[in-house]
Protein backbone atom coordinates (compact mmCIF):
# COMPACT_ATOMS: atom_id res chain seq x y z
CA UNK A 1 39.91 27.43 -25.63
CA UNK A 2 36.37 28.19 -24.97
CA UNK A 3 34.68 31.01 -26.36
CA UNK A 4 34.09 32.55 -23.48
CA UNK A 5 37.73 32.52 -22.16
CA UNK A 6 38.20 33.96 -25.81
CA UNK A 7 35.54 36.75 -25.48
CA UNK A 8 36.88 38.08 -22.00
CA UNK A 9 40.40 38.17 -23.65
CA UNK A 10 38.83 40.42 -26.19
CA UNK A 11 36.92 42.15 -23.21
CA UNK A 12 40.14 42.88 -21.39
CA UNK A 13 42.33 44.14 -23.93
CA UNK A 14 44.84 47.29 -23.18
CA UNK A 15 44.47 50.33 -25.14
CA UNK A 16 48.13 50.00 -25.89
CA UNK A 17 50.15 49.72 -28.74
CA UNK A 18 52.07 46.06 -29.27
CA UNK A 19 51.84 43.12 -30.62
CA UNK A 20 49.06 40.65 -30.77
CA UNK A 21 49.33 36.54 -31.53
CA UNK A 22 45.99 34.60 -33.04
CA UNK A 23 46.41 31.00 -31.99
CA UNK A 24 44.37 27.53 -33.04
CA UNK A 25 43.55 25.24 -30.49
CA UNK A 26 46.41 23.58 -30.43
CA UNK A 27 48.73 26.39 -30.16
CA UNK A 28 50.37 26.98 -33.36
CA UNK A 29 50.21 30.92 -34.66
CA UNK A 30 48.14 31.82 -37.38
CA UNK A 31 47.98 35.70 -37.71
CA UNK A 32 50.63 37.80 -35.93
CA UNK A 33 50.04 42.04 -36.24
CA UNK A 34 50.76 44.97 -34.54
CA UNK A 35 48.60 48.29 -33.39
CA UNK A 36 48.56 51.02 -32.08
CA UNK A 37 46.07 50.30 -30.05
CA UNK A 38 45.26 46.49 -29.16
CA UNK A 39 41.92 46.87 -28.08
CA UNK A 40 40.16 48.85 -30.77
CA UNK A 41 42.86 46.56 -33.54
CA UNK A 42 42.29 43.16 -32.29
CA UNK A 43 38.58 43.47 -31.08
CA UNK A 44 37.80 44.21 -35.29
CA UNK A 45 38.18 41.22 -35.84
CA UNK A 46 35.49 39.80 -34.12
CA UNK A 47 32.50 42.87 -34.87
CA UNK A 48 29.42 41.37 -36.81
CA UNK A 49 29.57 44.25 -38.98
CA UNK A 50 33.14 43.93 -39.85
CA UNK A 51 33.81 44.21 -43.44
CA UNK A 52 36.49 41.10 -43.27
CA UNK A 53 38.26 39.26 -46.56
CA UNK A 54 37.12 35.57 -46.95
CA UNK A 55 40.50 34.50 -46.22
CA UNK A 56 40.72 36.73 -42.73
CA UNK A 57 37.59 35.32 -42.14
CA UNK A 58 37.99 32.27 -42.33
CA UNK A 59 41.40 32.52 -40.29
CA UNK A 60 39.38 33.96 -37.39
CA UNK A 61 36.65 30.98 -37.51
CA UNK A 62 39.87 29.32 -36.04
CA UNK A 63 41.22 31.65 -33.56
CA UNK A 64 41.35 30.09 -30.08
CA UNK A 65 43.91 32.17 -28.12
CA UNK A 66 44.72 35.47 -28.23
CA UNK A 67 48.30 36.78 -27.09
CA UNK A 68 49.70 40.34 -27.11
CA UNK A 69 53.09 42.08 -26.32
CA UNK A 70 52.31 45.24 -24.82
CA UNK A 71 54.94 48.15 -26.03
CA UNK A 72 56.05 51.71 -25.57
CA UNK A 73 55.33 52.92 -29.10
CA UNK A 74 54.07 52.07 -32.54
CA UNK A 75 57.55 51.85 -33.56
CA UNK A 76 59.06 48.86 -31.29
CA UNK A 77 55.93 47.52 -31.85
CA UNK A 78 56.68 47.33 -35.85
CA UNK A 79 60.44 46.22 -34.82
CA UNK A 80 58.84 43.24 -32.56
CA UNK A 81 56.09 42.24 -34.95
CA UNK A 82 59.06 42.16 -37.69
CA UNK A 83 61.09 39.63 -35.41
């Protein structure tokens, strides 16, 4: 995926609790999390100023696709990211 397709994902992210997937370009997962809030949660990731790990940062240097599960609370977000 492009990285602009990528940056409007990250541009129109609910302020929602869920579930988000990280994908490579061909489609297999690499990072799945929840949050309380999708936008602020999954848009760290991708802040110049982020204070990342090597290893998350070198997972995100292969994100290509971002997917999220929207849910009614932080809990049956935990119970979805857990399944």
């Amino acid at each position: 995926m492009e990285f602009e397709v990528l940056k409007a994902k990250l541009t129109n992210l609910p302020d929602s609790s869920g579930v988000y997937l990280m994908k490579d370009a061909i489609g297999d997962i690499l990072y799945i999390g929840k949050a309380g809030s999708l936008k602020d949660r999954v848009r760290s990731y991708f802040q110049k100023s982020s204070n990342l790990t090597v290893k998350t940062s070198a997972m995100i240097e292969q994100v290509s696709d971002i997917e999220w599960i929207v849910t009614s609370s932080d809990l049956e977000a935990l119970i979805l990211e857990n399944n």
